[in-house]
N, C-alpha and C. Protein backbone atom coordinates (compact mmCIF):
# COMPACT_ATOMS: atom_id res chain seq x y z
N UNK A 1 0.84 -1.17 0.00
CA UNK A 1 0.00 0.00 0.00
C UNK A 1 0.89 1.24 0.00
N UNK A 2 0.47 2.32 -0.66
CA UNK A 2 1.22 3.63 -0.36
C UNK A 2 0.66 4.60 0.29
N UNK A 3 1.83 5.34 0.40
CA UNK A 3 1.35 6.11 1.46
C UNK A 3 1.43 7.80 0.09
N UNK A 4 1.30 7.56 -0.50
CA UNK A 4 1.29 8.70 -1.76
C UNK A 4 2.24 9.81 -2.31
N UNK A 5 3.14 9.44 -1.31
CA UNK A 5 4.58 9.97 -1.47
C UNK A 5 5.71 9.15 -2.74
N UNK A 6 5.85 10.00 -3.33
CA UNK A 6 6.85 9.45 -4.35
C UNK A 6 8.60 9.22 -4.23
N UNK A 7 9.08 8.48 -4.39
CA UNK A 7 10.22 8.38 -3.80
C UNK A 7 10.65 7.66 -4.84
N UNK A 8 11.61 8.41 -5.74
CA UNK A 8 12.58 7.22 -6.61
C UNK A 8 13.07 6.25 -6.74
N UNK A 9 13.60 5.56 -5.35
CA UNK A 9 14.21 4.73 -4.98
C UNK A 9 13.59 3.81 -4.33
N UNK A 10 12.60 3.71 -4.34
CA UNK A 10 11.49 2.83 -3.58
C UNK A 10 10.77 1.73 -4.49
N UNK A 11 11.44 1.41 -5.69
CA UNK A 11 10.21 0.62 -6.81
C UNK A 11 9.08 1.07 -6.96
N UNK A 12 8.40 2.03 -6.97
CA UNK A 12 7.03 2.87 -6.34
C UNK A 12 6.58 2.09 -7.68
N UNK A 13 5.26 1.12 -7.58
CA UNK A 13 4.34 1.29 -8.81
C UNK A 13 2.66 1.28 -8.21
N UNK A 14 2.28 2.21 -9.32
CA UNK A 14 0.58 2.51 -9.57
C UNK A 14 -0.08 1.45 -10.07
N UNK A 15 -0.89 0.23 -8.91
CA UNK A 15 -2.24 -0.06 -9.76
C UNK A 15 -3.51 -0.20 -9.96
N UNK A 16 -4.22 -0.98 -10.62
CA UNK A 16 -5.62 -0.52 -10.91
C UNK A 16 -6.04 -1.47 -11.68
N UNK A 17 -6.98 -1.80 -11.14
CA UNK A 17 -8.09 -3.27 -11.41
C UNK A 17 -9.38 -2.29 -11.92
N UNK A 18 -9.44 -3.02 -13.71
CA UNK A 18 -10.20 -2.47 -14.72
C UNK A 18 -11.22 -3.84 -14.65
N UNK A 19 -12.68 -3.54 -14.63
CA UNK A 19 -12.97 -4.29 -15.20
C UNK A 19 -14.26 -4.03 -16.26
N UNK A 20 -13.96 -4.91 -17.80
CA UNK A 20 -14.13 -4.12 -18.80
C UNK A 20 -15.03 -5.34 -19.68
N UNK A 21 -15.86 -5.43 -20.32
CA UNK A 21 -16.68 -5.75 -21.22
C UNK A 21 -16.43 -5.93 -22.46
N UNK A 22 -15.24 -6.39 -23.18
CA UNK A 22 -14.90 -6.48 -24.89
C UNK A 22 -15.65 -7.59 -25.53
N UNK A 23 -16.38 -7.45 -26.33
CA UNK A 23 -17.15 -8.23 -26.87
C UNK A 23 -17.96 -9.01 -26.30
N UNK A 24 -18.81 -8.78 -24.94
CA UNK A 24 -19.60 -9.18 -24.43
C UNK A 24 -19.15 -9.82 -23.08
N UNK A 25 -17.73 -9.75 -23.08
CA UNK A 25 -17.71 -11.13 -21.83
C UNK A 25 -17.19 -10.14 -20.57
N UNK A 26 -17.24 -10.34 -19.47
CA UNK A 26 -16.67 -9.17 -18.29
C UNK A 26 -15.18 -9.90 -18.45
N UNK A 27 -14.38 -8.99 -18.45
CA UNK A 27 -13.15 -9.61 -17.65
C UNK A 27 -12.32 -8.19 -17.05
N UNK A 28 -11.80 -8.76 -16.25
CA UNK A 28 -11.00 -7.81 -15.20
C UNK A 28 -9.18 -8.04 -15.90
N UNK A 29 -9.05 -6.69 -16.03
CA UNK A 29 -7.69 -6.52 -16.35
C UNK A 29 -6.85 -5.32 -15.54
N UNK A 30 -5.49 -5.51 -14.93
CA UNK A 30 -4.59 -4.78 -13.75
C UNK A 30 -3.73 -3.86 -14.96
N UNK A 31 -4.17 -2.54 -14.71
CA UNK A 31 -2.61 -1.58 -15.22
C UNK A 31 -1.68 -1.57 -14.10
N UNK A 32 -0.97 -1.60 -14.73
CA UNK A 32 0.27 -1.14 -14.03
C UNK A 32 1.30 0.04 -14.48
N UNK A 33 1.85 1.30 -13.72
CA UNK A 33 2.78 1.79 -13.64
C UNK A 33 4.14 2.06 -12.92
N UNK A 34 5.05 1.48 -13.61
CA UNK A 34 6.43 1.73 -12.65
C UNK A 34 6.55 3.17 -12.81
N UNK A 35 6.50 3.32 -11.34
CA UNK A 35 6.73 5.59 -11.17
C UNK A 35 8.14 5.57 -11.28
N UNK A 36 9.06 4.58 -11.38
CA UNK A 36 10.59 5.11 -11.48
C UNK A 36 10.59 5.19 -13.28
N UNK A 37 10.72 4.18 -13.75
CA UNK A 37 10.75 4.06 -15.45
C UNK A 37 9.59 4.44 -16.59
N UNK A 38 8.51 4.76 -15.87
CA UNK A 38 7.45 5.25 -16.31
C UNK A 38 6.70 4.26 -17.45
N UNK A 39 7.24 3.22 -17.70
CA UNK A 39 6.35 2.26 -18.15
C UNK A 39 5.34 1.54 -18.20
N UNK A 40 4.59 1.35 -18.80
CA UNK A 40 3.05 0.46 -18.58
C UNK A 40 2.80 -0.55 -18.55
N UNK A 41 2.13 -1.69 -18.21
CA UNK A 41 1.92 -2.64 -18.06
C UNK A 41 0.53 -3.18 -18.20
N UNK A 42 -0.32 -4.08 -19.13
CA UNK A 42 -1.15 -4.22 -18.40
C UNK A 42 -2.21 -6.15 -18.79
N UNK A 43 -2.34 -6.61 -17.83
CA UNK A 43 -2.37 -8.09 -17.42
C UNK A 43 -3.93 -8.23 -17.11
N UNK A 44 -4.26 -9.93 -18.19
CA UNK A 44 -5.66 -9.90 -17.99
C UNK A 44 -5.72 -10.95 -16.63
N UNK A 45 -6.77 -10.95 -15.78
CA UNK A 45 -6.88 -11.35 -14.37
C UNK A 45 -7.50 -12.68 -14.90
């Protein structure tokens, strides 16, 4: 869990449980952001 403080050096990543409807079926999919490298990520559940 964070505490909302950003800190470089900490692996800090942002996520977030989508869940989304594509072509009829529910499925839940996780973004992810690494706050150091700023890259995206994102994984179906």
């Amino acid at each position: 869990m964070s505490d909302g403080l950003f800190r470089p050096d900490d692996r800090a990543r942002a996520l977030w449980r989508v869940e989304a409807a594509p072509i009829g079926s529910l499925t839940t999919f996780q973004l992810e952001r690494d706050e150091t490298s700023g890259e995206w990520r994102i994984t179906s559940l």
